[in-house]
C-alpha atoms as a PDB file:
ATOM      1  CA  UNK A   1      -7.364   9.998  11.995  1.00  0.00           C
ATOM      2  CA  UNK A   2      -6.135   6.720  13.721  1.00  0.00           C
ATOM      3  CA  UNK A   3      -3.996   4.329  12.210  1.00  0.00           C
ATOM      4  CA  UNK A   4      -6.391   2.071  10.875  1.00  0.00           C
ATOM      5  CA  UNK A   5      -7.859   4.735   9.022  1.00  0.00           C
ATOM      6  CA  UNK A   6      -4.443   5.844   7.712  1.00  0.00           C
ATOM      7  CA  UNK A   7      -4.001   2.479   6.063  1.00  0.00           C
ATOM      8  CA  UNK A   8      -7.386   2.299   4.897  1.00  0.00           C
ATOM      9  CA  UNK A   9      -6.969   5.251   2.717  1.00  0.00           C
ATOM     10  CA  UNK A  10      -3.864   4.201   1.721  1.00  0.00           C
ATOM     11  CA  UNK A  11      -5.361   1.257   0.543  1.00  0.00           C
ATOM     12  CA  UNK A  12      -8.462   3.007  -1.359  1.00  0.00           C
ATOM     13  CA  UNK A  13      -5.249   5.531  -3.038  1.00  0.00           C
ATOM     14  CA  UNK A  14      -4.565   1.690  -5.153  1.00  0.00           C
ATOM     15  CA  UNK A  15      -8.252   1.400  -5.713  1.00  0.00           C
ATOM     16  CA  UNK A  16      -9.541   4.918  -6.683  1.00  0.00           C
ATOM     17  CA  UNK A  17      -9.769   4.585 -10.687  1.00  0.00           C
ATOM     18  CA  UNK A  18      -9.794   8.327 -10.455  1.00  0.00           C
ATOM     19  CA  UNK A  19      -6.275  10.080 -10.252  1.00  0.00           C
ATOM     20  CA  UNK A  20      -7.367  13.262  -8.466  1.00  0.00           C
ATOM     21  CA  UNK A  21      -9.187  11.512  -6.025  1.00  0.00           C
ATOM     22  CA  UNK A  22      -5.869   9.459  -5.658  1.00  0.00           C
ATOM     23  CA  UNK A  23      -3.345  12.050  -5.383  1.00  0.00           C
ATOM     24  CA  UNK A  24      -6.424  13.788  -2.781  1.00  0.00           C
ATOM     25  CA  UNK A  25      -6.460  10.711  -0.386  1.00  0.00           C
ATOM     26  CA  UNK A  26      -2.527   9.812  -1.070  1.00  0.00           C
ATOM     27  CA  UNK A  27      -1.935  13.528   0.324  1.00  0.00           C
ATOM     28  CA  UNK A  28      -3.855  12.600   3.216  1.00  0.00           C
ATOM     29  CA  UNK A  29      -1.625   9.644   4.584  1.00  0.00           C
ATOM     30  CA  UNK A  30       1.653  10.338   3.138  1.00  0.00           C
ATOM     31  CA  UNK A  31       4.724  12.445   4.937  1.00  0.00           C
ATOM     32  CA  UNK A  32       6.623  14.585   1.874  1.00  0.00           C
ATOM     33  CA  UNK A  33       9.619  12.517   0.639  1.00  0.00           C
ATOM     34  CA  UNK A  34       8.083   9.127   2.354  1.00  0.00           C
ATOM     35  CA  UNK A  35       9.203   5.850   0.384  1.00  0.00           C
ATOM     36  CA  UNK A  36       7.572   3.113  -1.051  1.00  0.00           C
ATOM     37  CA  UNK A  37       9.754   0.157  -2.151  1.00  0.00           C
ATOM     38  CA  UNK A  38       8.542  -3.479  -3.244  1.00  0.00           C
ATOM     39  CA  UNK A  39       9.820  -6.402  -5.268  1.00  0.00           C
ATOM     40  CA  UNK A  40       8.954  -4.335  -8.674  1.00  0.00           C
ATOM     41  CA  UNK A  41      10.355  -0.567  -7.562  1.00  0.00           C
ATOM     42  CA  UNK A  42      11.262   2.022  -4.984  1.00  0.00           C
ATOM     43  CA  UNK A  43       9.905   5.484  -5.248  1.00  0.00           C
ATOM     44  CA  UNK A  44       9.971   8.436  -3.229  1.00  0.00           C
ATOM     45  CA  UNK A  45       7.519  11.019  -2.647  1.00  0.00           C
ATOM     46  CA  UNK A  46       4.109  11.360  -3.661  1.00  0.00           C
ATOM     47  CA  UNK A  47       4.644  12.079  -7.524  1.00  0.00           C
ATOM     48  CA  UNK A  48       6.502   8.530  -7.397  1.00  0.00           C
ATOM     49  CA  UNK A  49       4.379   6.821  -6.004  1.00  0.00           C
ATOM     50  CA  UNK A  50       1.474   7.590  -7.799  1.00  0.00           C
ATOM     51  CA  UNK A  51       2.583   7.396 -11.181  1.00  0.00           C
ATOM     52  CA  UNK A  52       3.454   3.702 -10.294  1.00  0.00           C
ATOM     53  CA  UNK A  53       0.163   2.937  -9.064  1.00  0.00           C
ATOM     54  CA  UNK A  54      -0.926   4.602 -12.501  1.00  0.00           C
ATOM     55  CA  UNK A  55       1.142   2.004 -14.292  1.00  0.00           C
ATOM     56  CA  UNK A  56      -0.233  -0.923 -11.838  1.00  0.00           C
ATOM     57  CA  UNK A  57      -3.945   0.154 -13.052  1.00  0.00           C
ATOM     58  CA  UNK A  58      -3.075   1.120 -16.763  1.00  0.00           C
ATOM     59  CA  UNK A  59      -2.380  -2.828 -16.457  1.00  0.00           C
ATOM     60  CA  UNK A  60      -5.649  -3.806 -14.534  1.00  0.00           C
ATOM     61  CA  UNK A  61      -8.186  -1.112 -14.989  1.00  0.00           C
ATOM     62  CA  UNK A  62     -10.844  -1.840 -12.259  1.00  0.00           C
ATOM     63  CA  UNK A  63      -8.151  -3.293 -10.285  1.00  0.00           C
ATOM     64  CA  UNK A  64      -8.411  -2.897  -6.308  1.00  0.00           C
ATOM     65  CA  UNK A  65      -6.078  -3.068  -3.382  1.00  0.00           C
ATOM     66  CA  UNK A  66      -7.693  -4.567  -0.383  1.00  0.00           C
ATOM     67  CA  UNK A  67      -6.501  -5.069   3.522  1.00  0.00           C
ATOM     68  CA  UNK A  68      -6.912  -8.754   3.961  1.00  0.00           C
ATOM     69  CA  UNK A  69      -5.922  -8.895   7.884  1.00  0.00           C
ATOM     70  CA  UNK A  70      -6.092  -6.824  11.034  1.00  0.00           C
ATOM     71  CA  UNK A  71      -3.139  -4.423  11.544  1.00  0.00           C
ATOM     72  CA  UNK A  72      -0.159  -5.285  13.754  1.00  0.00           C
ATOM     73  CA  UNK A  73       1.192  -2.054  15.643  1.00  0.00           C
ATOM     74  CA  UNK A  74       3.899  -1.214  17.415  1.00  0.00           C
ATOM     75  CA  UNK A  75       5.958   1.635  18.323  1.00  0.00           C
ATOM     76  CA  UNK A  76       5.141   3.615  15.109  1.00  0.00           C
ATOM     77  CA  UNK A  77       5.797   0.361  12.745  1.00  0.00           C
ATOM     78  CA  UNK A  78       2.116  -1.648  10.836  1.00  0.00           C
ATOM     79  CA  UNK A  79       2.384  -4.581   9.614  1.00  0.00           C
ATOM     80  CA  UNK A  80      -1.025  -5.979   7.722  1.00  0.00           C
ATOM     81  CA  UNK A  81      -1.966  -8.370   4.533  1.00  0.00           C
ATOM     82  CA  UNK A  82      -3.399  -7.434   1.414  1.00  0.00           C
ATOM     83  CA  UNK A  83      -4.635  -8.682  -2.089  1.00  0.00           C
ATOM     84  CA  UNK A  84      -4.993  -7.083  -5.323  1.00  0.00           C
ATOM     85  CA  UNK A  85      -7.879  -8.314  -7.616  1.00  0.00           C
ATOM     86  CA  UNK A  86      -8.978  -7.528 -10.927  1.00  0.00           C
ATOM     87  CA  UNK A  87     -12.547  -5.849 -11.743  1.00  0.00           C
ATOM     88  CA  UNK A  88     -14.075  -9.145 -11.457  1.00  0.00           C
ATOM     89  CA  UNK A  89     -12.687  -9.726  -7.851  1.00  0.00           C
ATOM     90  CA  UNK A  90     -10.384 -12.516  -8.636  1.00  0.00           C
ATOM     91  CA  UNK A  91      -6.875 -12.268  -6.563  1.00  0.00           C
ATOM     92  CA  UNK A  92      -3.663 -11.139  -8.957  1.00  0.00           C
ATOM     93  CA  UNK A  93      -1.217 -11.035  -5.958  1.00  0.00           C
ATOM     94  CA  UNK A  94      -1.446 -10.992  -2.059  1.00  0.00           C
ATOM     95  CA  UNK A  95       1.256  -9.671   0.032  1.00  0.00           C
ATOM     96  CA  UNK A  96       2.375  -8.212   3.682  1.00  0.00           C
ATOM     97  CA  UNK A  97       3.265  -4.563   3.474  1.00  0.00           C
ATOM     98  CA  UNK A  98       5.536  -3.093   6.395  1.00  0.00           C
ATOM     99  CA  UNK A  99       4.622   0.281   6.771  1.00  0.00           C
ATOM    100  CA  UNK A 100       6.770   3.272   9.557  1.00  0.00           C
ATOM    101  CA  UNK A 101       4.263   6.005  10.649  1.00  0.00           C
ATOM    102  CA  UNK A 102       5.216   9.517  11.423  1.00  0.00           C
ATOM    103  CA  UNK A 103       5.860  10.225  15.233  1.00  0.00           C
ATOM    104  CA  UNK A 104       2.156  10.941  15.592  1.00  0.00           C
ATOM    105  CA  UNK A 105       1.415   7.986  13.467  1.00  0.00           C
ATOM    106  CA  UNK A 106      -1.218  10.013  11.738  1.00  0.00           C
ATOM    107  CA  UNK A 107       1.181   9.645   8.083  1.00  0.00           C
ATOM    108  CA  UNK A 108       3.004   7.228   6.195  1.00  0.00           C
ATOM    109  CA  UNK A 109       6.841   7.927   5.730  1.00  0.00           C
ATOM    110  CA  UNK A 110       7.840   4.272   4.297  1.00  0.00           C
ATOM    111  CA  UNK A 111       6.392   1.172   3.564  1.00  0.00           C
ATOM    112  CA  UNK A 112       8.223  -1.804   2.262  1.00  0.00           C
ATOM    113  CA  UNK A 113       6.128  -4.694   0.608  1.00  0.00           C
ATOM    114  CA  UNK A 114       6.856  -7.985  -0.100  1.00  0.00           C
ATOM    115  CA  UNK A 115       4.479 -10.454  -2.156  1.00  0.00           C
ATOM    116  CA  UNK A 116       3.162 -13.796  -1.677  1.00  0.00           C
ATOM    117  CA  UNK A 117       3.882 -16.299   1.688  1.00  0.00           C
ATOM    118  CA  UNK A 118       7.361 -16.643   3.433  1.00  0.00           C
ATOM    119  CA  UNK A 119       8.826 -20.308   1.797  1.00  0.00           C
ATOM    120  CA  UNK A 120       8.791 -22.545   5.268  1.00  0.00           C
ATOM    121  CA  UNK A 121      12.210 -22.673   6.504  1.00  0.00           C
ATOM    122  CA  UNK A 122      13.857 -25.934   4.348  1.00  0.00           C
ATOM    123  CA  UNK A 123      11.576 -25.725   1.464  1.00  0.00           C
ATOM    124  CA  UNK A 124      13.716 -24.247  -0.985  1.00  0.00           C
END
């Protein structure tokens, strides 16, 4: 599996309504005791993790997660764009997620989000 692959399914674990299939594909990408950490919560571990995507779609059922740029890669370290919509494809939230790959960059062991644009330096 090459990277883009690995956060592909990462990205279809926030869209699967199903939460086998989720915890299936999450398993896939994700290193035991990786972290996940955005405005709204840090987690660790899979369990974490997906119970707070269960709470994200409890709130927007039909809700998907999807990669909105190419990924930037270096030295074991992704950084790419995404959007959430709801069922009817309208965007909730967009953000940049930063994401550190295992040494054979084939699993996830911590991503940190952030959400929305950077203010331009001055504007606040």
């Amino acid at each position: 599996m090459d990277v883009v692959e690995v956060i592909d399914r990462y990205c279809a674990v926030w869209s699967d309504p199903d939460s086998s299939r989720r915890a299936a594909l999450l398993a896939q990408v994700w290193t035991e005791g990786a972290t996940y950490t955005d405005p709204t919560v840090h987690t660790t571990g899979a369990a974490g993790l997906l119970a707070h995507i269960e709470r994200i779609m409890t709130k927007r059922p039909g809700g998907k997660v999807l990669r909105t740029s190419e990924l930037d890669v270096h030295h074991g370290a992704v950084r790419f764009a995404w959007k959430a919509v709801d069922a009817d494809g309208a965007t909730l939230r967009d953000g940049i997620d930063l994401v550190l790959l295992s040494k054979d960059e084939r699993k996830i062991e911590r991503i940190v989000g952030f959400f929305g644009e950077l203010e331009p330096l001055g504007a606040a």
